[in-house]
C-alpha atoms as a PDB file:
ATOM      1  CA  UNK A   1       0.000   0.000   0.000  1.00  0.00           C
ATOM      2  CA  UNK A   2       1.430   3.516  -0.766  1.00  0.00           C
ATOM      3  CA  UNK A   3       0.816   6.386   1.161  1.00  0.00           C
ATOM      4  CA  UNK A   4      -0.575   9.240  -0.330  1.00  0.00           C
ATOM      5  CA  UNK A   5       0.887  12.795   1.071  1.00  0.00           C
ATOM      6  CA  UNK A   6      -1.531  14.839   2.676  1.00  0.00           C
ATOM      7  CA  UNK A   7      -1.698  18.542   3.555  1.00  0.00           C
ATOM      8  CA  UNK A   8      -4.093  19.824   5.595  1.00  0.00           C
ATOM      9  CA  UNK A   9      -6.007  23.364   5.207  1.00  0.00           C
ATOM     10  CA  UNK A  10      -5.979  26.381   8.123  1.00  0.00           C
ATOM     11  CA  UNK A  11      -9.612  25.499   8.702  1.00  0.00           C
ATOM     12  CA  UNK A  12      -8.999  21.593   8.750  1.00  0.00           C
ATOM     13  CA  UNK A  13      -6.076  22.162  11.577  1.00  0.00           C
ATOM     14  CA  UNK A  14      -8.174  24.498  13.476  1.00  0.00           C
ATOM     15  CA  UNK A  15     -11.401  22.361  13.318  1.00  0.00           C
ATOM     16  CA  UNK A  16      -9.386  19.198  14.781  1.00  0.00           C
ATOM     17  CA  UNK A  17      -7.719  21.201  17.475  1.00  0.00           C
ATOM     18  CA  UNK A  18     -10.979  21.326  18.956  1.00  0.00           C
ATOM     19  CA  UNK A  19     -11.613  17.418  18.770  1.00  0.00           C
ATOM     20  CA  UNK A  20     -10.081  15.120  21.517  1.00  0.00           C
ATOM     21  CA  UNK A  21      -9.195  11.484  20.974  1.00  0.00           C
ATOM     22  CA  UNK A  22     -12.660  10.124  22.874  1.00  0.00           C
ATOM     23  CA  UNK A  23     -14.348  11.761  19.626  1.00  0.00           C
ATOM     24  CA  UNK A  24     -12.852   8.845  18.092  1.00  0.00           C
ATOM     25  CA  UNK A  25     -12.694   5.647  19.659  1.00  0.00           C
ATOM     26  CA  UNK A  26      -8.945   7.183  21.801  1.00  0.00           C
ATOM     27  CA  UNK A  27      -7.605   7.700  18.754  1.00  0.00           C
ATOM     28  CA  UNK A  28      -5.910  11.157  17.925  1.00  0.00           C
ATOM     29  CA  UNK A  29      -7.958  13.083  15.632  1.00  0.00           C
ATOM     30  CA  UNK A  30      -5.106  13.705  12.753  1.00  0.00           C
ATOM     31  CA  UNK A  31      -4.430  10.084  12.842  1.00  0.00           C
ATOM     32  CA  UNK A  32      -7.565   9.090  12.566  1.00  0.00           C
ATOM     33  CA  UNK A  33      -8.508  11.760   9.670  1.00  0.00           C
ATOM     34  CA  UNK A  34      -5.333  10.747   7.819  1.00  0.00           C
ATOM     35  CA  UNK A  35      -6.338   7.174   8.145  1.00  0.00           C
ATOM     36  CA  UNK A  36     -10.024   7.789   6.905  1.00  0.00           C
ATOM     37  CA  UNK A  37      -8.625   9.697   3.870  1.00  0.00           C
ATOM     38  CA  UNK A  38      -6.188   7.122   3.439  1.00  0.00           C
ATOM     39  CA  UNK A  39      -8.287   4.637   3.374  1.00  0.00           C
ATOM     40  CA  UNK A  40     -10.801   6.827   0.763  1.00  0.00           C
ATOM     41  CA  UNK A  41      -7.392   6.684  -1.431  1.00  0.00           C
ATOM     42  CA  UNK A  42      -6.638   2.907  -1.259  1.00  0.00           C
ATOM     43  CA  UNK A  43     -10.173   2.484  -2.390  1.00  0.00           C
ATOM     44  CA  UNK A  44     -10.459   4.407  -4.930  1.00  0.00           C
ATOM     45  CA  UNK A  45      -6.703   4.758  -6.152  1.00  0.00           C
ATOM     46  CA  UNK A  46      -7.640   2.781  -9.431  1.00  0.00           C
ATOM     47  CA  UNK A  47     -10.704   4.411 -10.903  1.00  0.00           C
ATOM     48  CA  UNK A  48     -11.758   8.103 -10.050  1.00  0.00           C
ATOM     49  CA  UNK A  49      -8.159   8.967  -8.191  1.00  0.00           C
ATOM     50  CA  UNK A  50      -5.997   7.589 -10.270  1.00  0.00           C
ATOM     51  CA  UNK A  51      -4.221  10.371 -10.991  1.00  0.00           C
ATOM     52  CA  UNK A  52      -4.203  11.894  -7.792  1.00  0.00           C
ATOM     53  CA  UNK A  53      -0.860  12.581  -6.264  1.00  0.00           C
ATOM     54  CA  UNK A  54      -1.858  14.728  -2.769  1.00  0.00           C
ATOM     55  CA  UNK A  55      -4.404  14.642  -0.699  1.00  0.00           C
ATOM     56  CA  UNK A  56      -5.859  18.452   0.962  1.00  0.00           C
ATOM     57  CA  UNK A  57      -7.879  17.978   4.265  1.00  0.00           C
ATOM     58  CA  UNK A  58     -10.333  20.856   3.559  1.00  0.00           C
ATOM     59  CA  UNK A  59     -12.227  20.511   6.792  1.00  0.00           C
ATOM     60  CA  UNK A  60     -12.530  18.120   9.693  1.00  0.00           C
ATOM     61  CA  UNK A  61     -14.940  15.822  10.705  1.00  0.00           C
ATOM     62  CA  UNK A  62     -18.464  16.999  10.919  1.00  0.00           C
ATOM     63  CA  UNK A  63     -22.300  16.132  10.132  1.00  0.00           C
ATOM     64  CA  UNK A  64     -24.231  18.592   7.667  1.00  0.00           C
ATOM     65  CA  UNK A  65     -22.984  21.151   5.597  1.00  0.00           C
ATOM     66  CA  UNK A  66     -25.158  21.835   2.686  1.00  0.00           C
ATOM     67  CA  UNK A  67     -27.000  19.004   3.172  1.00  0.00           C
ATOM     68  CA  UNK A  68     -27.958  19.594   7.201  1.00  0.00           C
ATOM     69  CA  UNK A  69     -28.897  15.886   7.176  1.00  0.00           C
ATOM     70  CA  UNK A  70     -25.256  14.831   5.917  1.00  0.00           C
ATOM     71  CA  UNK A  71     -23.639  11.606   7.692  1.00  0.00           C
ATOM     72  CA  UNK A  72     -19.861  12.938   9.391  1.00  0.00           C
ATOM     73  CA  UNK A  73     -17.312  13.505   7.057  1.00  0.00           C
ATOM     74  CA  UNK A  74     -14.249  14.536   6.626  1.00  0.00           C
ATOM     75  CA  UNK A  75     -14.021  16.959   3.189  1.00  0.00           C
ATOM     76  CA  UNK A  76     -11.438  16.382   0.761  1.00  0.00           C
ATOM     77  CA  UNK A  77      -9.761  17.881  -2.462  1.00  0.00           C
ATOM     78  CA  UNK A  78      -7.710  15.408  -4.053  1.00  0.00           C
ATOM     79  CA  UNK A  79      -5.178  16.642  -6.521  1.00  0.00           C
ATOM     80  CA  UNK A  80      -2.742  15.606  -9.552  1.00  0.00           C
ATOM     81  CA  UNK A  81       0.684  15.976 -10.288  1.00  0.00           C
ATOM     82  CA  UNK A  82      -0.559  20.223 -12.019  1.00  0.00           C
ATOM     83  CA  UNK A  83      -2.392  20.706  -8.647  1.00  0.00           C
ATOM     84  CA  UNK A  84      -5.844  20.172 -10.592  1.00  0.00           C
ATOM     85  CA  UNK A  85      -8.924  18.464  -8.248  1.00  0.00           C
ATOM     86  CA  UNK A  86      -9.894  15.123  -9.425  1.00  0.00           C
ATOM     87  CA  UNK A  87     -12.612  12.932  -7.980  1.00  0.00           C
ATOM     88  CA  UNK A  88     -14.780  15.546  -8.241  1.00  0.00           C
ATOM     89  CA  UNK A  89     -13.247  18.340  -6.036  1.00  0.00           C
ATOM     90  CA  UNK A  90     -14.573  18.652  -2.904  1.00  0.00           C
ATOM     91  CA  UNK A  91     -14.943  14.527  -1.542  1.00  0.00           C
ATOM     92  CA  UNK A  92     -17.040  13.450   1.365  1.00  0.00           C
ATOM     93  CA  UNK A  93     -14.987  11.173   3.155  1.00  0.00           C
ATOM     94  CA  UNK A  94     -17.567   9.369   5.751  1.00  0.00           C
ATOM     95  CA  UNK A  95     -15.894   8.817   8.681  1.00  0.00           C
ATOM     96  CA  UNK A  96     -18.696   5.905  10.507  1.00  0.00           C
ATOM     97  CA  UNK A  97     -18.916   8.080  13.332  1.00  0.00           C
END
């Protein structure tokens, strides 16, 4: 399994430096974000991010959004190798929660 590099956004750091690790399960939230997105990646790596080379944690874990009935998710930008989305820009990345 490769890893794929991820960055994470101003608003994605501050969001998860209000979460504590009995949000999820003990673990550390920026483990367990990285590991959700990670696991988005390995996933998907072969068909709609196959090109992706970086992965940009847009926001932290949270329910709604424009959809206020919205499952928790973690949202994602995947990008390629000219720093252009693919996926489909902004991903959902449910985190089971």
């Amino acid at each position: 399994m490769s890893s794929i590099p991820k960055d994470w956004t101003p608003a994605a750091t501050a969001d998860i430096a209000k979460m504590t690790p009995a949000e999820f399960g003990g673990t550390d939230p920026k483990v367990f974000h990285e590991q959700k997105v990670q696991q988005y990646y390995d996933n998907h790596k072969t068909g709609s991010l196959k090109t992706a080379v970086k992965a940009k944690i847009r926001r932290g874990a949270h329910s709604g959004g424009t959809d206020p009935n919205e499952a928790d998710h973690i949202t994602v930008s995947f990008k390629d190798s000219k720093k252009k989305d693919v996926g489909g820009g902004g991903v959902h990345v449910y985190t089971g929660r």
